[in-house]
C-alpha atoms as a PDB file:
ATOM      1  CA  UNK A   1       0.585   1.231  14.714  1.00  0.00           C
ATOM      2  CA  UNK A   2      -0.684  -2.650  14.582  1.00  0.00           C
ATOM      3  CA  UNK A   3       1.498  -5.243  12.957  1.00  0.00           C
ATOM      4  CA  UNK A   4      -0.160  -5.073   9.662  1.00  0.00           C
ATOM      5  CA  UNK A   5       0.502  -1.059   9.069  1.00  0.00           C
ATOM      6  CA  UNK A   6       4.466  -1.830  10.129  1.00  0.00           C
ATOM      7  CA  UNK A   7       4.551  -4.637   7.665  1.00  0.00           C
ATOM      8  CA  UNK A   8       2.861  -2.875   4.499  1.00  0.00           C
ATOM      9  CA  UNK A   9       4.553   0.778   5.406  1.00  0.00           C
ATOM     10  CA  UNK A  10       7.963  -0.773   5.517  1.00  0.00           C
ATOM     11  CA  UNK A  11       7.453  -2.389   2.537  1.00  0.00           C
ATOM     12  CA  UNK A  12       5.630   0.419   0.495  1.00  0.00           C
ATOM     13  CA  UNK A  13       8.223   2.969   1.758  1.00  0.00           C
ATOM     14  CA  UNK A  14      10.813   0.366  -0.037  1.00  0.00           C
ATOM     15  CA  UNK A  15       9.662   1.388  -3.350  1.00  0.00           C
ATOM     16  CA  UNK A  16       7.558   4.614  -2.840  1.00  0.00           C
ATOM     17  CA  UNK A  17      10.521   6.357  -0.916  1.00  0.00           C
ATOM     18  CA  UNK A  18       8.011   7.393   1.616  1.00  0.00           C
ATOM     19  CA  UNK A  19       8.305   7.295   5.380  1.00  0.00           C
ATOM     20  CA  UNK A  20       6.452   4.853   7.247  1.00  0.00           C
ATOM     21  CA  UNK A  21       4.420   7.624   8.641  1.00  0.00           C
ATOM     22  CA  UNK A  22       4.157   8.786   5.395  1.00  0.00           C
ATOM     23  CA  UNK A  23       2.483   5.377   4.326  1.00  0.00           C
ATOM     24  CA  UNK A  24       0.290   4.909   7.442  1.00  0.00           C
ATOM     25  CA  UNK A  25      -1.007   8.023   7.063  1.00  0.00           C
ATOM     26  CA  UNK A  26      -2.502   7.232   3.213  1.00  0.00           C
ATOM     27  CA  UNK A  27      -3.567   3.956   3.980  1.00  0.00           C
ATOM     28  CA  UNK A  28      -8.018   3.967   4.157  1.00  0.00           C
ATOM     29  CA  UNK A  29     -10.186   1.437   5.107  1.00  0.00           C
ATOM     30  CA  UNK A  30     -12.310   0.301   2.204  1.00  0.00           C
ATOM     31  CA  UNK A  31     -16.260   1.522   2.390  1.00  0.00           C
ATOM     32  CA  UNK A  32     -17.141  -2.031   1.202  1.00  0.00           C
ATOM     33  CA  UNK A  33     -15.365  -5.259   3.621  1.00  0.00           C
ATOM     34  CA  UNK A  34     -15.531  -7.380   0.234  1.00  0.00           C
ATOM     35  CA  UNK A  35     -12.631  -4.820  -0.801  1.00  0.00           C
ATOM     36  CA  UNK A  36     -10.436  -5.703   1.977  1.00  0.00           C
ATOM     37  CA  UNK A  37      -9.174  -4.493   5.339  1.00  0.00           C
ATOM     38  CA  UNK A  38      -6.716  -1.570   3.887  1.00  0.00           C
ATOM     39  CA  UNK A  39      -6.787   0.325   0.703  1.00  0.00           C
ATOM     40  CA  UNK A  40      -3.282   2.382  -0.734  1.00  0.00           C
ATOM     41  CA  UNK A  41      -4.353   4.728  -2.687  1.00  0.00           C
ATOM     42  CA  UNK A  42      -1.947   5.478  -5.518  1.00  0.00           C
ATOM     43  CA  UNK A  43      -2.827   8.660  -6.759  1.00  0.00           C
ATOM     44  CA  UNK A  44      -0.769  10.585  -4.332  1.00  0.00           C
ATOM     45  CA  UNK A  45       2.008   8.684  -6.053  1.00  0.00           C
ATOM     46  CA  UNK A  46       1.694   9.490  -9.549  1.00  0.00           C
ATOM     47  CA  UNK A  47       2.767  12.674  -9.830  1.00  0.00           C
ATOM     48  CA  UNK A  48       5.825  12.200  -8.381  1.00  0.00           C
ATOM     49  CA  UNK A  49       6.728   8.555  -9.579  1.00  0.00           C
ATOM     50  CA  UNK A  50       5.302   9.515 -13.225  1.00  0.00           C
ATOM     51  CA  UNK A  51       3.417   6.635 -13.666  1.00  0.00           C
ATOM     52  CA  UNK A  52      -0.383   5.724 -13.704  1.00  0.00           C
ATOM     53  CA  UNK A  53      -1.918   4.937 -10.572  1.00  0.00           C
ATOM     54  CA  UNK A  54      -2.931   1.488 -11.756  1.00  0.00           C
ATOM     55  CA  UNK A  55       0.747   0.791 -12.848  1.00  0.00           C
ATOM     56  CA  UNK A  56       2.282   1.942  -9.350  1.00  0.00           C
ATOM     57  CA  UNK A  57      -0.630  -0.389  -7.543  1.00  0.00           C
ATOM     58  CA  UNK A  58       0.246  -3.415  -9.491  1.00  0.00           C
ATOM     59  CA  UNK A  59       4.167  -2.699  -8.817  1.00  0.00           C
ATOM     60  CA  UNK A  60       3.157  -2.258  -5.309  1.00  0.00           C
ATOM     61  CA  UNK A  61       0.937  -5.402  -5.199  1.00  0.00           C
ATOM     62  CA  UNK A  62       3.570  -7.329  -6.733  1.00  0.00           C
ATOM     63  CA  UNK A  63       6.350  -6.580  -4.221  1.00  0.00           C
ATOM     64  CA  UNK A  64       4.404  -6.707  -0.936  1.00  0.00           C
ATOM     65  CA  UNK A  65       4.775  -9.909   0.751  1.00  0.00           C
ATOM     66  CA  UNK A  66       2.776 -12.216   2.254  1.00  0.00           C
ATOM     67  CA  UNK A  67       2.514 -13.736   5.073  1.00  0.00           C
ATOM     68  CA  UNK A  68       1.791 -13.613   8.676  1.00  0.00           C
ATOM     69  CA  UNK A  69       0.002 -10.402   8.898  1.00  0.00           C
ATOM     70  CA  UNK A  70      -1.247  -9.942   5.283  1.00  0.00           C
ATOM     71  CA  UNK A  71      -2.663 -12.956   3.577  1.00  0.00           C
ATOM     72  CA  UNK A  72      -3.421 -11.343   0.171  1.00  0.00           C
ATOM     73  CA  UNK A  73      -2.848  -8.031  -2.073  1.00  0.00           C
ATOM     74  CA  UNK A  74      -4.507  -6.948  -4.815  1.00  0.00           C
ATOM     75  CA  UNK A  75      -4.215  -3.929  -7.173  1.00  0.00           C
END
């Protein structure tokens, strides 16, 4: 797993209650490169955090941390 997928899985898991794995595993690479390097997708999630995928994104986007290996994050 590179740096990036330990930084954003530990942080995910944080408020998803998923393992790392668990997180690595759902992360994508986007079809387009203007979309970024990773993609979350957050439908998995909202079933079982009862929320709309948009709203769990921009929770997640909001918490996730910059800095040395991820420069931006967008929902």
């Amino acid at each position: 797993m590179n740096a990036f997928v330990e930084a954003i899985s530990q942080q995910v898991s944080d408020v998803t209650d998923l393992s790392p794995g668990n997180v690595a595993d759902l992360l994508e690479t986007p079809p387009n490169p203007e979309m970024g390097d990773y993609a979350f997708p957050c439908f998995t999630l909202a079933k079982s955090l009862r929320k709309a995928p948009n709203a769990i994104a921009e929770e997640l986007a909001s918490q996730v941390m910059t800095g040395d290996h991820i420069s931006q994050v967008k929902a």
